[in-house]
C-alpha atoms as a PDB file:
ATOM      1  CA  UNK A   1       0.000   0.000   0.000  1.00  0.00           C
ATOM      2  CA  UNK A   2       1.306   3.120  -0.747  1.00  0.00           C
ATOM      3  CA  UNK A   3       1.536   6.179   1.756  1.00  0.00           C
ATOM      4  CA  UNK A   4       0.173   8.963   1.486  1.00  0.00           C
ATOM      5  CA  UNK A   5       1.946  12.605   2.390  1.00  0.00           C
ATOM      6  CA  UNK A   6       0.172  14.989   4.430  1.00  0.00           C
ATOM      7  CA  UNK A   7       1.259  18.179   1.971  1.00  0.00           C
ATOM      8  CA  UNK A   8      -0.677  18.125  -0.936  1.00  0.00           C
ATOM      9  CA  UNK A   9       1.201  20.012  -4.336  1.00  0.00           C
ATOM     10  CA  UNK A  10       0.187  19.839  -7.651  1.00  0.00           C
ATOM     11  CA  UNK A  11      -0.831  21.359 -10.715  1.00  0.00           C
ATOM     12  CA  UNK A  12      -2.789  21.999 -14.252  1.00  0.00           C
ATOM     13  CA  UNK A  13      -2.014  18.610 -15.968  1.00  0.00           C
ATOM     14  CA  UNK A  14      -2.912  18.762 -19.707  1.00  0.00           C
ATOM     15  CA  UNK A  15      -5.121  15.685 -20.450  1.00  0.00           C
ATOM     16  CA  UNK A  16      -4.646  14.717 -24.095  1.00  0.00           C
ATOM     17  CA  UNK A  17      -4.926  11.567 -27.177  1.00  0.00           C
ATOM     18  CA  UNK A  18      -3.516   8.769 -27.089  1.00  0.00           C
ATOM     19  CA  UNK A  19      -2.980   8.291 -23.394  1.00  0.00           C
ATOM     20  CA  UNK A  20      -5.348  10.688 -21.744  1.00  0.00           C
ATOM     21  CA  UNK A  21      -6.153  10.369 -18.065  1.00  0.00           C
ATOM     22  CA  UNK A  22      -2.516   7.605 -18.041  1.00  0.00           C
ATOM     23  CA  UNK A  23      -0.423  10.023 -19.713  1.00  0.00           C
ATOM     24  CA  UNK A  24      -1.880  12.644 -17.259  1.00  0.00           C
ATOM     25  CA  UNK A  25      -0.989  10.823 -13.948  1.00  0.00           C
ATOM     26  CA  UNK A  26       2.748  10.098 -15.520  1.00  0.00           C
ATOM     27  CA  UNK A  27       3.342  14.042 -16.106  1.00  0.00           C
ATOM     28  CA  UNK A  28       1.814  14.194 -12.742  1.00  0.00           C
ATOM     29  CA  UNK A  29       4.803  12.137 -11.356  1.00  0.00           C
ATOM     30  CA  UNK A  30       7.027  13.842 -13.222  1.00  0.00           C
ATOM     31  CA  UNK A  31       6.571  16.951 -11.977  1.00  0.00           C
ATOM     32  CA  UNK A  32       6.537  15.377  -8.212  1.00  0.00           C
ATOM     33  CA  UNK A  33       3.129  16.238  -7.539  1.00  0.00           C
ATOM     34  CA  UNK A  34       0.929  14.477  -5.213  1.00  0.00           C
ATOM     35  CA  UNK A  35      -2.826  15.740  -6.413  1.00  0.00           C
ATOM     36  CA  UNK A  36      -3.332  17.614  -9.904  1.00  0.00           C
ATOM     37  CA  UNK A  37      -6.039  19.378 -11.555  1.00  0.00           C
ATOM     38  CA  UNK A  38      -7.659  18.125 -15.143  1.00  0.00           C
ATOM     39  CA  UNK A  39     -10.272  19.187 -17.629  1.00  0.00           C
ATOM     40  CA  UNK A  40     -11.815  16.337 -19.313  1.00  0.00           C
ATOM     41  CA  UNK A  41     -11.532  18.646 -22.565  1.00  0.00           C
ATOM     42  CA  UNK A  42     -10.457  21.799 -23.631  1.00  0.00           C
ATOM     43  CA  UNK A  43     -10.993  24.512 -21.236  1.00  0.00           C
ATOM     44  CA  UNK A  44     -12.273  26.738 -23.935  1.00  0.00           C
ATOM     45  CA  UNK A  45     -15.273  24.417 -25.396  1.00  0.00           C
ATOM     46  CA  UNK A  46     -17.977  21.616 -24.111  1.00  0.00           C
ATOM     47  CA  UNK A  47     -16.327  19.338 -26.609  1.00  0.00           C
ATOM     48  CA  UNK A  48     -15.623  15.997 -25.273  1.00  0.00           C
ATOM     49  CA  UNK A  49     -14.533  12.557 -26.337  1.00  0.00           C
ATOM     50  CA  UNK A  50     -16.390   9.524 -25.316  1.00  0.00           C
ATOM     51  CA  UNK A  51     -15.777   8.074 -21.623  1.00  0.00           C
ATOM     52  CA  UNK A  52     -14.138   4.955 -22.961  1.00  0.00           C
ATOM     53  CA  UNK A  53     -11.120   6.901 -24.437  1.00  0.00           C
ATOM     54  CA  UNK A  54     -10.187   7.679 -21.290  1.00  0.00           C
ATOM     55  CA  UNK A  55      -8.479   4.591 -20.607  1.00  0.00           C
ATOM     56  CA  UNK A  56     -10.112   5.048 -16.916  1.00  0.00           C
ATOM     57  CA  UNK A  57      -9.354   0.891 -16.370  1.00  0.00           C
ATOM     58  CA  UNK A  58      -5.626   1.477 -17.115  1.00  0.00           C
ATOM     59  CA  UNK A  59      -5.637   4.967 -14.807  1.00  0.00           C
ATOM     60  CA  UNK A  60      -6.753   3.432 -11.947  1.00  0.00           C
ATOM     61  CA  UNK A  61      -4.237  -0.029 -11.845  1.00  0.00           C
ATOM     62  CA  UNK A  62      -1.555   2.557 -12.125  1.00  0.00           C
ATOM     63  CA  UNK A  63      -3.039   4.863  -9.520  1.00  0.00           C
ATOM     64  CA  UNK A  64      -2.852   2.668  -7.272  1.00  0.00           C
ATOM     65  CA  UNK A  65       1.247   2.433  -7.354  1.00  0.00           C
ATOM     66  CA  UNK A  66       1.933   5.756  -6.583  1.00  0.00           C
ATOM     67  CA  UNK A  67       1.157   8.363  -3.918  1.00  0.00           C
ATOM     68  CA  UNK A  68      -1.689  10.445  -5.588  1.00  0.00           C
ATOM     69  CA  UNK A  69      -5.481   9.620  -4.078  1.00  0.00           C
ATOM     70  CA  UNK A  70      -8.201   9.587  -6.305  1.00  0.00           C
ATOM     71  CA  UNK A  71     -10.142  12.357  -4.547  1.00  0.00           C
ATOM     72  CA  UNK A  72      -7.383  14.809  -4.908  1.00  0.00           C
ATOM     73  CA  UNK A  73      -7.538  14.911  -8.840  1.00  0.00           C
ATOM     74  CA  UNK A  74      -9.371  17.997  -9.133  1.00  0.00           C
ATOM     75  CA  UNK A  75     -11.888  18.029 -12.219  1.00  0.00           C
ATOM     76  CA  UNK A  76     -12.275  21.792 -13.395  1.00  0.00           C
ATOM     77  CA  UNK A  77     -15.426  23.006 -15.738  1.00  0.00           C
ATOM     78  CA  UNK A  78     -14.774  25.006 -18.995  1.00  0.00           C
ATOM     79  CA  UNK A  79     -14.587  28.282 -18.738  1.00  0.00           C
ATOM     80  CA  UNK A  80     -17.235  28.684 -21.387  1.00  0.00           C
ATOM     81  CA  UNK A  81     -20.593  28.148 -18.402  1.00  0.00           C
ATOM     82  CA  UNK A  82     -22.102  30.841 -17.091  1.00  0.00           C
ATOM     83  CA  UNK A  83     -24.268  29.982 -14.191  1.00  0.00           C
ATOM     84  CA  UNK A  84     -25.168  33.533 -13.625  1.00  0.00           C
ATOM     85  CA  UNK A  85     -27.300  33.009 -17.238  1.00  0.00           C
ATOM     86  CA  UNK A  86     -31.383  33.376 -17.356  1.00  0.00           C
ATOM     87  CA  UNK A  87     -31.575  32.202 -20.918  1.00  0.00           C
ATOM     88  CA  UNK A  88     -33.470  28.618 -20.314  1.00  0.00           C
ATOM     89  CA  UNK A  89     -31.915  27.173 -23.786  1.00  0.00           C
ATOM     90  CA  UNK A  90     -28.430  27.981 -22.223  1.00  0.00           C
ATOM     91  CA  UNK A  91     -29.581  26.221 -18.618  1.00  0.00           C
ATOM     92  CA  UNK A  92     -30.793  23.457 -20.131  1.00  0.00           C
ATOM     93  CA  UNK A  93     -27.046  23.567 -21.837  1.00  0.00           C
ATOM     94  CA  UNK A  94     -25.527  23.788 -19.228  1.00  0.00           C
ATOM     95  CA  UNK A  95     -27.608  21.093 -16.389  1.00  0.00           C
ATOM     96  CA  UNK A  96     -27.081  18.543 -19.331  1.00  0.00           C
ATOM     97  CA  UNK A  97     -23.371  19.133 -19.777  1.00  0.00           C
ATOM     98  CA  UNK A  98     -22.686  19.430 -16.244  1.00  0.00           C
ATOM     99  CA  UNK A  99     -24.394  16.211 -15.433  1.00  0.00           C
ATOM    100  CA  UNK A 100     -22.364  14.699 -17.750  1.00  0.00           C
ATOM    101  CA  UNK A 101     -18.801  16.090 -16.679  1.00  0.00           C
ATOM    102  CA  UNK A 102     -20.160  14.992 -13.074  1.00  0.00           C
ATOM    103  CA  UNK A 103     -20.795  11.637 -13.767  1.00  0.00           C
ATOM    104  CA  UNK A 104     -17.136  11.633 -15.660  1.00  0.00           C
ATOM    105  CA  UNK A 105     -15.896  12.707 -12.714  1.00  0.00           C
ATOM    106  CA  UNK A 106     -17.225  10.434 -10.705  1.00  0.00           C
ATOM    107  CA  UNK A 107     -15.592   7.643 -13.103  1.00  0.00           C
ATOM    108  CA  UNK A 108     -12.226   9.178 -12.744  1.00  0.00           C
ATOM    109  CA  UNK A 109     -12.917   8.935  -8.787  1.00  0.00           C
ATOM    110  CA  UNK A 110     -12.855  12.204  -8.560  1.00  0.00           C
ATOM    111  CA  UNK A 111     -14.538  13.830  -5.324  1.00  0.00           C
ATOM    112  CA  UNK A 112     -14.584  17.866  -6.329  1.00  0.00           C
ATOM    113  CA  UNK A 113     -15.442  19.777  -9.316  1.00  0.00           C
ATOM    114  CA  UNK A 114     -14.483  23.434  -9.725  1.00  0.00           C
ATOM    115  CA  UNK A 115     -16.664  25.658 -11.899  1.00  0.00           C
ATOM    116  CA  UNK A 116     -16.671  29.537 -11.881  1.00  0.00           C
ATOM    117  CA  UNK A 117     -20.059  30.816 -11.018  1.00  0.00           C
ATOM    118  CA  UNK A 118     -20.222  33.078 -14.010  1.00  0.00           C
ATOM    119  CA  UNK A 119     -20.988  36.546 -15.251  1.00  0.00           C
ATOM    120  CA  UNK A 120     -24.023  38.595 -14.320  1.00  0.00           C
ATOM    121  CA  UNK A 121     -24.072  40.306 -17.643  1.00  0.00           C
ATOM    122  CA  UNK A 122     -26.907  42.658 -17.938  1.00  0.00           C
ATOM    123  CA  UNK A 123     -28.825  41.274 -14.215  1.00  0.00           C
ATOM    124  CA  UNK A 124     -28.088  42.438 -11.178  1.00  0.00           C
ATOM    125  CA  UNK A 125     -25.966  40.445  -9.086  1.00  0.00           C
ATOM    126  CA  UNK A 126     -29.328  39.744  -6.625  1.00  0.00           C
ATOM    127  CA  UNK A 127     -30.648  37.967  -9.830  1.00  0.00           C
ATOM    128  CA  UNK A 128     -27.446  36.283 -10.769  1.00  0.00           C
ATOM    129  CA  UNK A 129     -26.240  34.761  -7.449  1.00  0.00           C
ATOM    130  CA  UNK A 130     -30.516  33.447  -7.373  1.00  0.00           C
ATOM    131  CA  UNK A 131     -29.803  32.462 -10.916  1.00  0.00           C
ATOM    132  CA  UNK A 132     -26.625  30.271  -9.692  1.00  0.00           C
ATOM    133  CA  UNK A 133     -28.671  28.837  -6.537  1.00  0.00           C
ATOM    134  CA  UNK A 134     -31.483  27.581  -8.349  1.00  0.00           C
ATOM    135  CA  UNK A 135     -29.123  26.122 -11.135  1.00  0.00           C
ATOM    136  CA  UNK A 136     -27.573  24.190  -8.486  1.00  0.00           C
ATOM    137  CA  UNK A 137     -30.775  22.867  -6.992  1.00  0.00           C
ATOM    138  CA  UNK A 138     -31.822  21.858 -10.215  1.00  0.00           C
ATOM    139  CA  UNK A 139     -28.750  19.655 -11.172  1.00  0.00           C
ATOM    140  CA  UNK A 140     -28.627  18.479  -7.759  1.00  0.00           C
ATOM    141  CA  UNK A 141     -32.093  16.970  -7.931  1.00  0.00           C
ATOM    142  CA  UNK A 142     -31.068  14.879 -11.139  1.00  0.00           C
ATOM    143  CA  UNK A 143     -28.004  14.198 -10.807  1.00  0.00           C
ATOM    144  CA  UNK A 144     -26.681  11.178  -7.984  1.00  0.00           C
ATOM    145  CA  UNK A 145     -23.173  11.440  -8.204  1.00  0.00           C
ATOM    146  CA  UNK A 146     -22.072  12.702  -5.019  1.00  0.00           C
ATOM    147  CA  UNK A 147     -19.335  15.015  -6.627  1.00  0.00           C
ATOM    148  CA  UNK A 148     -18.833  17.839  -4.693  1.00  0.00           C
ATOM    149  CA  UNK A 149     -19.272  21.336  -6.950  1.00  0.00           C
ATOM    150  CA  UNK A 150     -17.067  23.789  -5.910  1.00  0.00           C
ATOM    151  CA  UNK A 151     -17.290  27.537  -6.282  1.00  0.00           C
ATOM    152  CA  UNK A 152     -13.905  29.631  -7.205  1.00  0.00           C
ATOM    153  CA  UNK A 153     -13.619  32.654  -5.913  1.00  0.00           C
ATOM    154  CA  UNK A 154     -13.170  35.354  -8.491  1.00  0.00           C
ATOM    155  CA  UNK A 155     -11.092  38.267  -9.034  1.00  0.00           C
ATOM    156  CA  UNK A 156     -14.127  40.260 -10.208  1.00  0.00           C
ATOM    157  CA  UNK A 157     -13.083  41.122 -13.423  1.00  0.00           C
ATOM    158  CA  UNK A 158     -16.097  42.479 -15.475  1.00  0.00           C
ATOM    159  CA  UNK A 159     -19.155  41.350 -14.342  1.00  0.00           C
ATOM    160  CA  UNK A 160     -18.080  38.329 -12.421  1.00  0.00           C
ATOM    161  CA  UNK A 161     -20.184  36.930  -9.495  1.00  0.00           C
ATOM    162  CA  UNK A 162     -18.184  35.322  -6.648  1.00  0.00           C
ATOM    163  CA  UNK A 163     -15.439  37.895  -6.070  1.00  0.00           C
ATOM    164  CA  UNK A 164     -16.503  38.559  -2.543  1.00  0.00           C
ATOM    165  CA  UNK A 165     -17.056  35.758   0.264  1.00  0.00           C
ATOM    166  CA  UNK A 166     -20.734  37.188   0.814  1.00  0.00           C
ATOM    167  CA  UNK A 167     -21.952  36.419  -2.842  1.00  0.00           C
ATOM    168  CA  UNK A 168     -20.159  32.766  -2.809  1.00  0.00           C
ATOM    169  CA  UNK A 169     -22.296  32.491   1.044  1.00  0.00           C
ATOM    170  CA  UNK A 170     -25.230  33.864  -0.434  1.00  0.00           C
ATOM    171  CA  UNK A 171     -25.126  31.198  -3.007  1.00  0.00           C
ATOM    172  CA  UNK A 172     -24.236  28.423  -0.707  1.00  0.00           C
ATOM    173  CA  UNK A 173     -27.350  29.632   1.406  1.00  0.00           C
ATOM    174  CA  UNK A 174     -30.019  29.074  -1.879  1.00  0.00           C
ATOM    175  CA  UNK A 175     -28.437  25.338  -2.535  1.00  0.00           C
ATOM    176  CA  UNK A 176     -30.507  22.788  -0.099  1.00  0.00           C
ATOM    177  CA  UNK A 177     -28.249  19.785  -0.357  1.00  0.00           C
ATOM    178  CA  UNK A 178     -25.258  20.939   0.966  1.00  0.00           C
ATOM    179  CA  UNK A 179     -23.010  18.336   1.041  1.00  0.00           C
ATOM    180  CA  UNK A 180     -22.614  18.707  -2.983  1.00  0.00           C
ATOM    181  CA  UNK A 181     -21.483  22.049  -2.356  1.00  0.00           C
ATOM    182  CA  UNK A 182     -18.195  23.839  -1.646  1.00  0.00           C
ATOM    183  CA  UNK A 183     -15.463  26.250  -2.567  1.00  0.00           C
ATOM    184  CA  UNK A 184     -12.446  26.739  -4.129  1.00  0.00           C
ATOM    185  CA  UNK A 185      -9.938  29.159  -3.052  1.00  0.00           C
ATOM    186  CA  UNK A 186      -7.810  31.327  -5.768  1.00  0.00           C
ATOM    187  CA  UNK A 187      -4.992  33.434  -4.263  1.00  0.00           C
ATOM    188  CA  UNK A 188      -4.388  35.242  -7.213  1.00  0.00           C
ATOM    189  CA  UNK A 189      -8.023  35.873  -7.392  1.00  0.00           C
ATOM    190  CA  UNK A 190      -8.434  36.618  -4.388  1.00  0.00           C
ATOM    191  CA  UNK A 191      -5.764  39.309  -4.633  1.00  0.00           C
ATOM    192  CA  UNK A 192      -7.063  40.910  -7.531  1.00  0.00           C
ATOM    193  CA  UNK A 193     -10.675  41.272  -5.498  1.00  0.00           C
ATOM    194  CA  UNK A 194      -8.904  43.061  -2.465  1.00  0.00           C
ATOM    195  CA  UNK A 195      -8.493  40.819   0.114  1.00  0.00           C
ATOM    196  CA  UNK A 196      -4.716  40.731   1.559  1.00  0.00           C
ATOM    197  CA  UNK A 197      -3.046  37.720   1.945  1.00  0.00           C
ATOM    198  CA  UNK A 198      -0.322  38.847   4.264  1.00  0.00           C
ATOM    199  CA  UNK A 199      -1.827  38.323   7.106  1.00  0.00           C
ATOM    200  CA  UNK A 200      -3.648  34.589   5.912  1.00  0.00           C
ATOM    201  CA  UNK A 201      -4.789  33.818   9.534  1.00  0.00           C
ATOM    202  CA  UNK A 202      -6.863  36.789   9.594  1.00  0.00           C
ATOM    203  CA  UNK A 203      -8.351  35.947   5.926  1.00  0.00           C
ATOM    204  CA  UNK A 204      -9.019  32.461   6.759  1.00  0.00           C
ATOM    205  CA  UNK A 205     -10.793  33.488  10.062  1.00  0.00           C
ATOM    206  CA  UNK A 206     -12.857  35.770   7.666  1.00  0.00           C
ATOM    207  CA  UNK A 207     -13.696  33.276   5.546  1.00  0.00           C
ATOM    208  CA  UNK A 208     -14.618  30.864   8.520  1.00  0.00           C
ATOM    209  CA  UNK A 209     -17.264  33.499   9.603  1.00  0.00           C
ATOM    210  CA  UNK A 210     -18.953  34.347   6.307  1.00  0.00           C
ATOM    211  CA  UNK A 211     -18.794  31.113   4.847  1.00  0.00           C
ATOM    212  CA  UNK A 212     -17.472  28.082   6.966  1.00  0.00           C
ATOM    213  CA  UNK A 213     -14.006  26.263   6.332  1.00  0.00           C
ATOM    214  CA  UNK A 214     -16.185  23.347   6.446  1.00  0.00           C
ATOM    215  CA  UNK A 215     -17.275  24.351   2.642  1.00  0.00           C
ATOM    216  CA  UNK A 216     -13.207  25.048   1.709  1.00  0.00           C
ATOM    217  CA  UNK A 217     -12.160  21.741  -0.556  1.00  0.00           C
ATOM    218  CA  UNK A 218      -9.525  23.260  -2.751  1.00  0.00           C
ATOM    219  CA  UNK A 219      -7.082  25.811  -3.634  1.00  0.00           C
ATOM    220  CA  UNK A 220      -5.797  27.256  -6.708  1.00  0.00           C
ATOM    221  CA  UNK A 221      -1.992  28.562  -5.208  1.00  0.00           C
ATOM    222  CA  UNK A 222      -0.940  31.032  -7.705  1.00  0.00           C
ATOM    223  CA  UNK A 223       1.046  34.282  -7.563  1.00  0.00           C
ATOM    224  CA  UNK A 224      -0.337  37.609  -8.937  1.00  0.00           C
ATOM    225  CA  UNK A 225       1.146  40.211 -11.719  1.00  0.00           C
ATOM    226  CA  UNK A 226      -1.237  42.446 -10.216  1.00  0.00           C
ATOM    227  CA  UNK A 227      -1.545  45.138  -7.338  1.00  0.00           C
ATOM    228  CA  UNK A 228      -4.585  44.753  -4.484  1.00  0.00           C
ATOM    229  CA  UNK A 229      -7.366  44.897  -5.825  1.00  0.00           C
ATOM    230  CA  UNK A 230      -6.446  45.299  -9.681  1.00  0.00           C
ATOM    231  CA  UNK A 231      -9.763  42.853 -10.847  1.00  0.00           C
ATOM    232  CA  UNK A 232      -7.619  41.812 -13.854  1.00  0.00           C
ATOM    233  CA  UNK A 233      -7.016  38.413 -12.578  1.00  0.00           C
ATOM    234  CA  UNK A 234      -3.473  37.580 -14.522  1.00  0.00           C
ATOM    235  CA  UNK A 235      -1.351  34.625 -12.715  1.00  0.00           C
ATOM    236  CA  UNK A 236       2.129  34.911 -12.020  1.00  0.00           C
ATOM    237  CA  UNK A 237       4.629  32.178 -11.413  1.00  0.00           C
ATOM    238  CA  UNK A 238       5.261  31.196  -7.676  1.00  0.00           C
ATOM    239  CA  UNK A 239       7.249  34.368  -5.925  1.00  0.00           C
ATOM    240  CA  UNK A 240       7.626  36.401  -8.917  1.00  0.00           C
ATOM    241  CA  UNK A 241       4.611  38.494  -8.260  1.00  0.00           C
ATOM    242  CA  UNK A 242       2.744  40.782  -5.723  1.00  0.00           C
ATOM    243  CA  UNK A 243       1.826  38.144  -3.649  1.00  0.00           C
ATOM    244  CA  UNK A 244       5.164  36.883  -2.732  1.00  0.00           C
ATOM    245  CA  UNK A 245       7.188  33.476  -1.862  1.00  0.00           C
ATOM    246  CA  UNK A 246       6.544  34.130   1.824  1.00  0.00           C
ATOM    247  CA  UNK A 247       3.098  34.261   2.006  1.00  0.00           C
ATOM    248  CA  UNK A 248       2.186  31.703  -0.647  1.00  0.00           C
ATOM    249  CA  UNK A 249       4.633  28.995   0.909  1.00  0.00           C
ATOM    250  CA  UNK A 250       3.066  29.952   4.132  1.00  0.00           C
ATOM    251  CA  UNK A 251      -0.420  29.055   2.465  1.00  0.00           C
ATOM    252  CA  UNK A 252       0.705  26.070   1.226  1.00  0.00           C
ATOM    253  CA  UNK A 253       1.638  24.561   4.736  1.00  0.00           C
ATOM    254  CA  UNK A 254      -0.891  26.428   6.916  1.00  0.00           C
ATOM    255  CA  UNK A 255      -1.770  23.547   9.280  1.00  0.00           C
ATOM    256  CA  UNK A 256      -5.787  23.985   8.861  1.00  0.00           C
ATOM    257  CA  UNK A 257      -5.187  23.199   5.127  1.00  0.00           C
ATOM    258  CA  UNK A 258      -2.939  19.893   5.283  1.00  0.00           C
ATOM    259  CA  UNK A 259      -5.656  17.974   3.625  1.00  0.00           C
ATOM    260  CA  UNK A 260      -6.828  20.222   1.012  1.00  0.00           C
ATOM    261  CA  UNK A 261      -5.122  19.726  -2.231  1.00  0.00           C
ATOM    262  CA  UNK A 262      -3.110  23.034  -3.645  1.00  0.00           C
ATOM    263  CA  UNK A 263      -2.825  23.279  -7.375  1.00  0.00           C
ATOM    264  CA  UNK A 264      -0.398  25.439  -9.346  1.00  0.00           C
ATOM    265  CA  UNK A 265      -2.108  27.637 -12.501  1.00  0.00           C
ATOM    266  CA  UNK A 266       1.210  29.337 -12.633  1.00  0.00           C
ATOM    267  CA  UNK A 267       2.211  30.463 -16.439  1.00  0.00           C
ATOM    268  CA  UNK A 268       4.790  28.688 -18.693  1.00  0.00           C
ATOM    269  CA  UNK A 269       8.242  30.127 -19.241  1.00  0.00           C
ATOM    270  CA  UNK A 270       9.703  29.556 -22.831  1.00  0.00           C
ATOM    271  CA  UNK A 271       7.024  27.714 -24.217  1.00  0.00           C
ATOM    272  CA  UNK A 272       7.200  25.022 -20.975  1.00  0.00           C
ATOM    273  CA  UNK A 273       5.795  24.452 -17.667  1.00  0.00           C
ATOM    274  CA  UNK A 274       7.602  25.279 -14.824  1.00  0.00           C
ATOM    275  CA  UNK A 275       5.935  23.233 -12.242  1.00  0.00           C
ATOM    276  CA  UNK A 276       8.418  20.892 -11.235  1.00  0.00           C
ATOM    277  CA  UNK A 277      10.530  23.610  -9.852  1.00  0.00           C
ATOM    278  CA  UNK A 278       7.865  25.566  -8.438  1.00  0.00           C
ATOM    279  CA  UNK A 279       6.090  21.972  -6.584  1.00  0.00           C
ATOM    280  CA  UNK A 280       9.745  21.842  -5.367  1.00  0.00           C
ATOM    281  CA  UNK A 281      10.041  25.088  -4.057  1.00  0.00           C
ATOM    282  CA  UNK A 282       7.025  24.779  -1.924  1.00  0.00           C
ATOM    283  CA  UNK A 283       7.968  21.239  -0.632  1.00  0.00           C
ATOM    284  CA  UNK A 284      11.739  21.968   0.498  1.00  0.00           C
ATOM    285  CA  UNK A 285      11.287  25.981   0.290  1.00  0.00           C
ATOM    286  CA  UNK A 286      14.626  25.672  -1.757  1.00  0.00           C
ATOM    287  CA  UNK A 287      15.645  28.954  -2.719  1.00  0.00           C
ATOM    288  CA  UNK A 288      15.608  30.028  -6.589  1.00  0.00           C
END
């Protein structure tokens, strides 16, 4: 049996022909990560190849010989959903195409499912965060996965919804089942929406009172190119932004989140990925 660690690290893994979900868990352990973060297709469309190419079967007799649960691969939504949405052709798009990324994740063994909760548009964020609640009752009552959906907090660029902790609570409150519900924490996001991360114990403490750290299941650990409070939401690579080395390391170990898997969205330098380094950084807090 293999054992697992008690500091989750990981990152963005591609997903792609012919291996798919194998050829993601091998770039997984070559980067030395211990959870990672997949979309079952491109991030940028609801296009999707059939469950079978997956080569699930395969995935999980290798899973089992390293030291990466199933629950902490992270499945992430395309960015194209908008919960926020009051157009019922593009709900009934979305509660069928969610349902079905769901019950992939479920196959995968996956236990969360990030999604943004969208863009208000031309409602009013009342309307839009009701807009998001009822969405979520709706493909809660059909579908009997168990995955949990979690909410990322945004950096409210535009007209996002979910770039304070009182509109992701005041969603959570609408949603009746709420053990299918839960949130993801951005850093860089969060930065970009105003909240300091300097002083984390403070922030986590806020979050604890407006929402619960009961609902916190995962967290996106990037750096920011951006000032406080910017709402341009552009990722920076681990300690080369405003955030800082410091504070993000300090996230990363903070003993109320040893069990929730951190994942790196940091950008590529040179055409590559740099997470290797950077999941080493944060493990030894080797110096660059």
């Amino acid at each position: 049996m293999v054992e697992f660690e008690h500091f989750l690290i990981g990152c963005h893994i591609p997903m792609s022909k012919p291996n798919y979900l194998v050829g993601s868990l091998e770039l997984a352990q070559k980067y030395g990560a211990n959870c990672f973060m997949i979309y079952t297709g491109s991030p940028q469309t609801s296009i999707r190849v059939g469950i079978k190419d997956l080569k699930i079967e395969e995935f999980h007799s290798k899973l089992k010989r390293t030291n990466i649960s199933p629950e902490n691969i992270i499945v992430h939504a395309p960015y194209i959903i908008n919960l926020c949405t009051n157009v019922l052709e593009k709900i009934n798009f979305n509660l069928n195409f969610i349902q079905s990324e769901l019950s992939r994740s479920s196959k995968i063994g996956s236990k969360y499912f990030v999604i943004h909760p969208g863009n208000s548009l031309n409602l009013s964020i009342e309307e839009s965060i009701s807009n998001v609640g009822n969405f979520l009752n709706r493909l809660f009552s059909i579908d009997k996965s168990k995955v949990v959906v979690c909410l990322e907090t945004m950096s409210g660029k535009g007209s996002e919804i979910g770039k304070t902790f009182e509109e992701i609570s005041s969603i959570i409150s609408l949603v009746k089942d709420k053990t299918r519900i839960g949130v993801c924490l951005d850093t860089c996001h969060l930065n970009d929406a105003g909240y300091k991360l300097d002083n984390f114990d403070k922030l986590l403490w806020l979050f604890d009172n407006v929402i619960g750290l009961n609902y916190l299941h995962v967290i996106h650990l990037n750096d920011s190119k951006n000032i406080l409070g910017s709402k341009k939401d552009r990722h920076e690579n681990i300690g080369c932004g405003t955030i800082g080395f410091d504070i993000l390391y300090k996230i990363s170990h903070h003993i109320k989140l040893t069990k929730i898997p951190k994942i790196l969205e940091t950008p590529w330098k040179n055409g590559m990925p740099i997470y290797k380094e950077e999941i080493s950084l944060l493990r030894h807090k080797q110096q660059k």
